[in-house]
PDB file of N, CA and C in Angstrom:
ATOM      1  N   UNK A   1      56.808 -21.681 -24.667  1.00  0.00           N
ATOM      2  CA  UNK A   1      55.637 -21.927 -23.856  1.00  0.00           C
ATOM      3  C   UNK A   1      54.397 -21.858 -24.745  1.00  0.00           C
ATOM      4  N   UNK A   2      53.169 -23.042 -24.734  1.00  0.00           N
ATOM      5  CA  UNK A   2      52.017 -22.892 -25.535  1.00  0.00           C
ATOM      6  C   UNK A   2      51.177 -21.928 -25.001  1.00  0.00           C
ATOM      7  N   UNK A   3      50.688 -21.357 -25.613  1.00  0.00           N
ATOM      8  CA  UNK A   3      49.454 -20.179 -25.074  1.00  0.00           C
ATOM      9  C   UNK A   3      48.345 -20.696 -25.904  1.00  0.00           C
ATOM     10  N   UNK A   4      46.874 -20.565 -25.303  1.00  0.00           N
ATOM     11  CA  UNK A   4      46.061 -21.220 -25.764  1.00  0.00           C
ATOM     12  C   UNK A   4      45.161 -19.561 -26.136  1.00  0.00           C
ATOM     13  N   UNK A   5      45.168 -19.617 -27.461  1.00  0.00           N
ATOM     14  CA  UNK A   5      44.209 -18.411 -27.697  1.00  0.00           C
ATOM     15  C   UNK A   5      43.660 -18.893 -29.021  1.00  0.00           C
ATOM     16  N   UNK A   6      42.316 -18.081 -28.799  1.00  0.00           N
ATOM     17  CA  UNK A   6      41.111 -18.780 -30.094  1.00  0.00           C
ATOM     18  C   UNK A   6      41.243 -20.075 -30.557  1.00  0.00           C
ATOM     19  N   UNK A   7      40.870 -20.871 -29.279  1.00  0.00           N
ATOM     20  CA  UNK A   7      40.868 -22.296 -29.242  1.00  0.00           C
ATOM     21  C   UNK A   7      41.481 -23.125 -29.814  1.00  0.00           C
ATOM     22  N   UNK A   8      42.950 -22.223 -29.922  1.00  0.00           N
ATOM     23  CA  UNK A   8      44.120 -23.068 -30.400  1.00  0.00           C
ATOM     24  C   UNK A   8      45.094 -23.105 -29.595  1.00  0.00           C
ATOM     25  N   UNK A   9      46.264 -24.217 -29.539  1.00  0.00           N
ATOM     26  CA  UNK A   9      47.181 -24.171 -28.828  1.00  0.00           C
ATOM     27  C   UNK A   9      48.287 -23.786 -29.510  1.00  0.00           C
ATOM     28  N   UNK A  10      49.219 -22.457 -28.869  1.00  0.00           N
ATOM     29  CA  UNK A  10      50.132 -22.036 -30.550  1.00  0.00           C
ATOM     30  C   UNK A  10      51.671 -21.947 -29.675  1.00  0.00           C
ATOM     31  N   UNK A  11      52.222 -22.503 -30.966  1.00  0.00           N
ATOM     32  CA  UNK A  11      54.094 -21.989 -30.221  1.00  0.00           C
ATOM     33  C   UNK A  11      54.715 -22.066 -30.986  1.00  0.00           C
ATOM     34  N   UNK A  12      55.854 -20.924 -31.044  1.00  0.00           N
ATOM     35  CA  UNK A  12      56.717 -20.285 -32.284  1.00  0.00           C
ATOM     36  C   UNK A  12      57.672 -20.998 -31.694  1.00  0.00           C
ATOM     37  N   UNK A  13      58.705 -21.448 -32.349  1.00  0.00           N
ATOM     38  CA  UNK A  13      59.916 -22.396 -32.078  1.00  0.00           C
ATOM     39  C   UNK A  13      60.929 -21.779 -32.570  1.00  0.00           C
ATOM     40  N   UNK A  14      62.185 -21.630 -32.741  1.00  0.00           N
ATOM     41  CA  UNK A  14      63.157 -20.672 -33.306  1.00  0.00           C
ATOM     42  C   UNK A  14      64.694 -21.475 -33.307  1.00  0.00           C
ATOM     43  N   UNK A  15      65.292 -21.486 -34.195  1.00  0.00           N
ATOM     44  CA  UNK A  15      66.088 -22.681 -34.814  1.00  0.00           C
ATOM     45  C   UNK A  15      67.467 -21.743 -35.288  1.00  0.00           C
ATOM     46  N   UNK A  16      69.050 -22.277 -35.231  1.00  0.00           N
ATOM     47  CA  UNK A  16      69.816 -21.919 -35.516  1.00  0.00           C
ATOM     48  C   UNK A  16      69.757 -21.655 -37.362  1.00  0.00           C
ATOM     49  N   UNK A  17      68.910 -22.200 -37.947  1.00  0.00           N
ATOM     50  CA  UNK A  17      69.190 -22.405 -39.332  1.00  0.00           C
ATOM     51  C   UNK A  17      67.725 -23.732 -39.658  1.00  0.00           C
ATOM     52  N   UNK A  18      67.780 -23.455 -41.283  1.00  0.00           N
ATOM     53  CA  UNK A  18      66.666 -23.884 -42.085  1.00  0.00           C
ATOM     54  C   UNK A  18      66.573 -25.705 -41.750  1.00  0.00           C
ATOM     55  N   UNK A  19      67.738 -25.787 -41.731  1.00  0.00           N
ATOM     56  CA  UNK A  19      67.982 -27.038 -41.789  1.00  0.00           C
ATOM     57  C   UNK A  19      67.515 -27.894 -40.632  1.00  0.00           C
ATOM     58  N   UNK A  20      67.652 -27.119 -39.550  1.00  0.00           N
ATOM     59  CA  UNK A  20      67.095 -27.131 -38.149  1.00  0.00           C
ATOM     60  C   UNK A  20      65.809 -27.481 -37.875  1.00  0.00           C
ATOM     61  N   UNK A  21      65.281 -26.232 -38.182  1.00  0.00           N
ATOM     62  CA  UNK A  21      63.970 -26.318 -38.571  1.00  0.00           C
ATOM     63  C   UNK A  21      63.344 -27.662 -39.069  1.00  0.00           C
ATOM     64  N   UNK A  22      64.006 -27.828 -39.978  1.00  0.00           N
ATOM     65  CA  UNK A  22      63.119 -28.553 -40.931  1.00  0.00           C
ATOM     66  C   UNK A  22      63.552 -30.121 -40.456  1.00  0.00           C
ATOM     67  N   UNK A  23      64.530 -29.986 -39.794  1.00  0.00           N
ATOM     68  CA  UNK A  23      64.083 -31.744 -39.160  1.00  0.00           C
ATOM     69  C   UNK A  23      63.848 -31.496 -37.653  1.00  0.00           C
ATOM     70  N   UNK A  24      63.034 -30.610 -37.192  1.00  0.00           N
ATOM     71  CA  UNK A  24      62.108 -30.314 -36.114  1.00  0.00           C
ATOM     72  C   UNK A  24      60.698 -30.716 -36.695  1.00  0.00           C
ATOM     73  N   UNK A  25      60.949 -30.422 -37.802  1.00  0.00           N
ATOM     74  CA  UNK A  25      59.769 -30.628 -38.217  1.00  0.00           C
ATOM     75  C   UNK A  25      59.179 -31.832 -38.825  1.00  0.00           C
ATOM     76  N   UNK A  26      60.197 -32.434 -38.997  1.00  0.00           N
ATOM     77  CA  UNK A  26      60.009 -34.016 -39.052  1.00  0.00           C
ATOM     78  C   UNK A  26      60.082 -34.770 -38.188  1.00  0.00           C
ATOM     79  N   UNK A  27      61.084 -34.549 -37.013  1.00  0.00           N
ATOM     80  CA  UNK A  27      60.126 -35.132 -35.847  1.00  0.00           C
ATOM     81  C   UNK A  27      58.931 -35.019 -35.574  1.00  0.00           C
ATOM     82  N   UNK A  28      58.309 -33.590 -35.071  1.00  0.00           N
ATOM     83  CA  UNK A  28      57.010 -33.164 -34.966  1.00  0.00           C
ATOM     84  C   UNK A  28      56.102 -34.116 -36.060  1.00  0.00           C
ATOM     85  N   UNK A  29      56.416 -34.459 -37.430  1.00  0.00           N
ATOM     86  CA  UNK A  29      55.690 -34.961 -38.478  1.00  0.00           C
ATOM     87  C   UNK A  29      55.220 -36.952 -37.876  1.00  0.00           C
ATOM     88  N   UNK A  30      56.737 -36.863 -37.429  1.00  0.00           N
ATOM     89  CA  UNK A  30      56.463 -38.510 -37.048  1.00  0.00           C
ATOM     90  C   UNK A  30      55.047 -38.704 -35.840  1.00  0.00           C
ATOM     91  N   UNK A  31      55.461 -38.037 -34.808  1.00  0.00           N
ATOM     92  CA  UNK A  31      54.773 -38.104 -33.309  1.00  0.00           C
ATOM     93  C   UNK A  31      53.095 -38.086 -34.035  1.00  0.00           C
ATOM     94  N   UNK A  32      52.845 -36.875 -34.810  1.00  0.00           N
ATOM     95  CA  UNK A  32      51.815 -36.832 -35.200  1.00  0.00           C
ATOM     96  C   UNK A  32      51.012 -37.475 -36.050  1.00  0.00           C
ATOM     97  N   UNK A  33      51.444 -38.309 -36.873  1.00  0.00           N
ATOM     98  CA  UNK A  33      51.430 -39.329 -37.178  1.00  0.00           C
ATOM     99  C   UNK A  33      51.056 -40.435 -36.941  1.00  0.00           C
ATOM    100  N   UNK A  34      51.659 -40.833 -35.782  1.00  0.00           N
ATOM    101  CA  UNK A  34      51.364 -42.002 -34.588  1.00  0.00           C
ATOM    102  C   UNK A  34      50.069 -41.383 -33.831  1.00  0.00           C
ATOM    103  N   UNK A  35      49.797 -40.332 -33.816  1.00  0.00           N
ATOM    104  CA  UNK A  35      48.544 -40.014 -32.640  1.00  0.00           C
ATOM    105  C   UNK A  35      47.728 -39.573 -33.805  1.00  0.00           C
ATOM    106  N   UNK A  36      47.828 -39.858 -35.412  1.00  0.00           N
ATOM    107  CA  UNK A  36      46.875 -39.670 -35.644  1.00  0.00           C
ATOM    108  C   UNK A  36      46.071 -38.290 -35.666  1.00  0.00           C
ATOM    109  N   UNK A  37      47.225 -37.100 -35.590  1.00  0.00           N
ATOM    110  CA  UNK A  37      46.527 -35.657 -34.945  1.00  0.00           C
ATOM    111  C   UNK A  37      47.354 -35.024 -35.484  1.00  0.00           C
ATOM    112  N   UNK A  38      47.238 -33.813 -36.769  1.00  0.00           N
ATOM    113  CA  UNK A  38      47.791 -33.223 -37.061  1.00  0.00           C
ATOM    114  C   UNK A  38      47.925 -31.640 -37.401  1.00  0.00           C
ATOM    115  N   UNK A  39      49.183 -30.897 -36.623  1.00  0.00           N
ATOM    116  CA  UNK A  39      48.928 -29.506 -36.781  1.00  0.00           C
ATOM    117  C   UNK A  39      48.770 -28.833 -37.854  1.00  0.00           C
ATOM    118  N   UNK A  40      48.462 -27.391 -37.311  1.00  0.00           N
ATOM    119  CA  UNK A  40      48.521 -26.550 -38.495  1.00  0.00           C
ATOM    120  C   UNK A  40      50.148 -25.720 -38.304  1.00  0.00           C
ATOM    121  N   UNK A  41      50.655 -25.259 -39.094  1.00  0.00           N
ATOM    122  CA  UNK A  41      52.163 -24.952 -39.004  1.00  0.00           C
ATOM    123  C   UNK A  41      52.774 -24.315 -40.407  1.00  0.00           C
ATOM    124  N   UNK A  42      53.749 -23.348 -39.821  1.00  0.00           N
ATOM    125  CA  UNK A  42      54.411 -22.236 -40.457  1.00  0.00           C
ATOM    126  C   UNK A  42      55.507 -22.822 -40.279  1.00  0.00           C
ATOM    127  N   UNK A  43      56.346 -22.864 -41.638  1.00  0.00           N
ATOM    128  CA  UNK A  43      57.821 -22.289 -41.463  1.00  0.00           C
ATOM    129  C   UNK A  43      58.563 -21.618 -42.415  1.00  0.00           C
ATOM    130  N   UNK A  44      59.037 -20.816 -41.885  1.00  0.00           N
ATOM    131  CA  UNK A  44      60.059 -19.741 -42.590  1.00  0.00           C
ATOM    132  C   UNK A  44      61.180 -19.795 -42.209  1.00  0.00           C
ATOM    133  N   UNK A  45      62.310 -20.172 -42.977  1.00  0.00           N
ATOM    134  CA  UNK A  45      63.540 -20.128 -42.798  1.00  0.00           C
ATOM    135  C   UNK A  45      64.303 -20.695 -41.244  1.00  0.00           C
ATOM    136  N   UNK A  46      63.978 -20.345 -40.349  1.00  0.00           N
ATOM    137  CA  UNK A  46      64.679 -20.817 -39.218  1.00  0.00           C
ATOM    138  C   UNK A  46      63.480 -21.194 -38.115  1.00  0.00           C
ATOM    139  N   UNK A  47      62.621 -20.438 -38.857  1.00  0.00           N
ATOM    140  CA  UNK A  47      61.238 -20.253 -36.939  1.00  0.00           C
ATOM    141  C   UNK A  47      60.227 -21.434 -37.803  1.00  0.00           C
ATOM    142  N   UNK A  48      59.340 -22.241 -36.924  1.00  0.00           N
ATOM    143  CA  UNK A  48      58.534 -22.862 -36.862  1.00  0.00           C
ATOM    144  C   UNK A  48      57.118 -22.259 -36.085  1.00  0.00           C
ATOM    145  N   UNK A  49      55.977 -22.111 -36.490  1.00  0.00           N
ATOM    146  CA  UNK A  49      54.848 -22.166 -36.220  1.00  0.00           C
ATOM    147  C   UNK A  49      53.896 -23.181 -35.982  1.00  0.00           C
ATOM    148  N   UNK A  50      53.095 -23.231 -34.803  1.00  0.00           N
ATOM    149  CA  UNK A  50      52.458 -24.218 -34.459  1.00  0.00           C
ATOM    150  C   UNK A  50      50.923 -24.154 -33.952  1.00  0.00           C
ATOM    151  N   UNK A  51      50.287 -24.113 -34.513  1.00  0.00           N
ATOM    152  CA  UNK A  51      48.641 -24.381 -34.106  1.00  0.00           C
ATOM    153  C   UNK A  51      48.453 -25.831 -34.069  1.00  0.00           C
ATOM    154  N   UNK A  52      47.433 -26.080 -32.478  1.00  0.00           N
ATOM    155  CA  UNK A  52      46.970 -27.559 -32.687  1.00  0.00           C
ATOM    156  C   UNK A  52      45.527 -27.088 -31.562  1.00  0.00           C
ATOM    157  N   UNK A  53      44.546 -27.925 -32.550  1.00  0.00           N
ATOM    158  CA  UNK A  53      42.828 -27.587 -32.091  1.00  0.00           C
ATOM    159  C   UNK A  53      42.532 -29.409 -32.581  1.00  0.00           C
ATOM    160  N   UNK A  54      41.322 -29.372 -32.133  1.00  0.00           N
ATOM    161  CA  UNK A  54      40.891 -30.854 -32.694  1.00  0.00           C
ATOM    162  C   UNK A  54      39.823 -30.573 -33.412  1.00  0.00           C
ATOM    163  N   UNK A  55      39.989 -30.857 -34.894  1.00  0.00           N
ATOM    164  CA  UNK A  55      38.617 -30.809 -35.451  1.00  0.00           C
ATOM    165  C   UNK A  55      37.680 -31.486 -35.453  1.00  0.00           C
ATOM    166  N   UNK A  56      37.642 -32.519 -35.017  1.00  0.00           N
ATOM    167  CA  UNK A  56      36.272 -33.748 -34.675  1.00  0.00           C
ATOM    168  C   UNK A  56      36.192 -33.198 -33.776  1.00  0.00           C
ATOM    169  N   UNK A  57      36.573 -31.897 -32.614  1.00  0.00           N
ATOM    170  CA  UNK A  57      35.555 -31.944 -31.624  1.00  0.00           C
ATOM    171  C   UNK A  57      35.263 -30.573 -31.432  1.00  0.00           C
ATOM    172  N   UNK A  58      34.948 -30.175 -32.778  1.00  0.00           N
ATOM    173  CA  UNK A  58      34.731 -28.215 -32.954  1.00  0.00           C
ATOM    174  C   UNK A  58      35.461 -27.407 -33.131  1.00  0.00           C
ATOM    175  N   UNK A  59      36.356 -27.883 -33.397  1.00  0.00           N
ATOM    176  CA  UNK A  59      37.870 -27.551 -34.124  1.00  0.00           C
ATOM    177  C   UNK A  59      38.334 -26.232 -32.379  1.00  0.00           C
ATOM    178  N   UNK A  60      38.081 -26.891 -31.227  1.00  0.00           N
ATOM    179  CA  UNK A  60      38.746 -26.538 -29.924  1.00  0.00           C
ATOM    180  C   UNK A  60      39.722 -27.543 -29.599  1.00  0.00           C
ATOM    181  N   UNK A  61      40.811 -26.653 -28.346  1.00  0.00           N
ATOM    182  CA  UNK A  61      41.395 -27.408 -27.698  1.00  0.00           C
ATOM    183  C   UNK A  61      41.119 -28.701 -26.483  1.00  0.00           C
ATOM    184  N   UNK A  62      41.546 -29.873 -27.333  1.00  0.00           N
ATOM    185  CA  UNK A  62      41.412 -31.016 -26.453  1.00  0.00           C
ATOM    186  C   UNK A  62      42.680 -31.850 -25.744  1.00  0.00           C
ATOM    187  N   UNK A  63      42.348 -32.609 -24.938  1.00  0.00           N
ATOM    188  CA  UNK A  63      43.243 -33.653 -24.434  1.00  0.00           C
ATOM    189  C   UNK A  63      44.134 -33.796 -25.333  1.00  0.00           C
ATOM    190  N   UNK A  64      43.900 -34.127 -26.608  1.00  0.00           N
ATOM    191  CA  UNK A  64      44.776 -34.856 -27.816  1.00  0.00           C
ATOM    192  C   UNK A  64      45.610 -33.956 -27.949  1.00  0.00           C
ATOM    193  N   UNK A  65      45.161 -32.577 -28.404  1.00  0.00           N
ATOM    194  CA  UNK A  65      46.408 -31.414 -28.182  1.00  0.00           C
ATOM    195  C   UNK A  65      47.294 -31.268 -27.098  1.00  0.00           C
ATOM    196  N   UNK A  66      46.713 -31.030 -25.858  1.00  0.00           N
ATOM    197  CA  UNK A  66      47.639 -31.170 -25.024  1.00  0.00           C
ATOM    198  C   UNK A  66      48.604 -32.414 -24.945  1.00  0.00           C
ATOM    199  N   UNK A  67      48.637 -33.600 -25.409  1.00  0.00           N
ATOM    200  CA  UNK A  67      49.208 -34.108 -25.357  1.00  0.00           C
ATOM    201  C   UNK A  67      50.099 -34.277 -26.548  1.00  0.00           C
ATOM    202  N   UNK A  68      49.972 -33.948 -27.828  1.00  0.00           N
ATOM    203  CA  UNK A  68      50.394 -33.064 -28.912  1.00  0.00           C
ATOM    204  C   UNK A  68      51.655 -32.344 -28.514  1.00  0.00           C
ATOM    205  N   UNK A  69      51.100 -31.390 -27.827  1.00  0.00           N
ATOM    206  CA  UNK A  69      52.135 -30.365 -27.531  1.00  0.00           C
ATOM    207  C   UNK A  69      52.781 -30.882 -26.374  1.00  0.00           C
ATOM    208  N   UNK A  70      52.545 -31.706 -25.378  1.00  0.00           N
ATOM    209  CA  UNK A  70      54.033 -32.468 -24.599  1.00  0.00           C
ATOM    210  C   UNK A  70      54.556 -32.861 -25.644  1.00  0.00           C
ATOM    211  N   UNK A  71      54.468 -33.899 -26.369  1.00  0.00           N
ATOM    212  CA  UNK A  71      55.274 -34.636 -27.130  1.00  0.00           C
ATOM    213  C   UNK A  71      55.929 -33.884 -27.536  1.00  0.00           C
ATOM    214  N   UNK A  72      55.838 -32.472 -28.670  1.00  0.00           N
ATOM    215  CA  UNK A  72      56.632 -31.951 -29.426  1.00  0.00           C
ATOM    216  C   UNK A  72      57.257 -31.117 -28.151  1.00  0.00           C
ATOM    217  N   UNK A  73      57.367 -30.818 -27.173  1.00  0.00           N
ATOM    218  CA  UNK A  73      58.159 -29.948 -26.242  1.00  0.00           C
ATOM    219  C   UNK A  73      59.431 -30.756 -26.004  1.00  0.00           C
ATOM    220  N   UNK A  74      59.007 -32.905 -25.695  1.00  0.00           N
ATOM    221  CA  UNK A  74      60.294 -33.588 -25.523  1.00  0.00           C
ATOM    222  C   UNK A  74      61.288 -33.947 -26.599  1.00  0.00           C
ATOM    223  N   UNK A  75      60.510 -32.996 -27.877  1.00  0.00           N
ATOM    224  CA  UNK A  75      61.135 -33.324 -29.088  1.00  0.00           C
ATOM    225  C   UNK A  75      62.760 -31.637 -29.226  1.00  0.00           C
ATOM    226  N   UNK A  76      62.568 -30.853 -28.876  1.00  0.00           N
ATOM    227  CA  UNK A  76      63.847 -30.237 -28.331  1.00  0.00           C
ATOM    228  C   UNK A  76      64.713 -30.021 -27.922  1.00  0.00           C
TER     229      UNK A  76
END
């Protein structure tokens, strides 16, 4: 679930293995890509980290994020 704190939208993701991860994270890489909107993000070994704010518009949460973060939710 995203929780929106200090005008970011954030969600830890958690993966059987690295490998997992890491083509979660290339999906996530494509979508963002196409919209042109890209997070900020952690990964360590199995878990994924996710911040998304818009910086053209004060580096707060916008439309573009929220729709950001659908996309990567149908990516699971």
């Amino acid at each position: 679930m995203w929780q929106e704190t200090d005008n970011k939208l954030y969600r830890k993701f958690e993966f059987a293995d690295f490998s997992e991860a890491f083509a979660f994270m290339t999906r996530v890489a494509i979508e963002a890509e196409k919209m042109n909107h890209h997070p900020l993000w952690i990964n360590v070994w199995n878990k994924v980290e996710i911040w998304l704010s818009t910086h053209d518009a004060g580096d707060v949460v916008t439309e573009k994020d929220k729709k950001l973060a659908e996309r990567i939710d149908k990516l699971l």
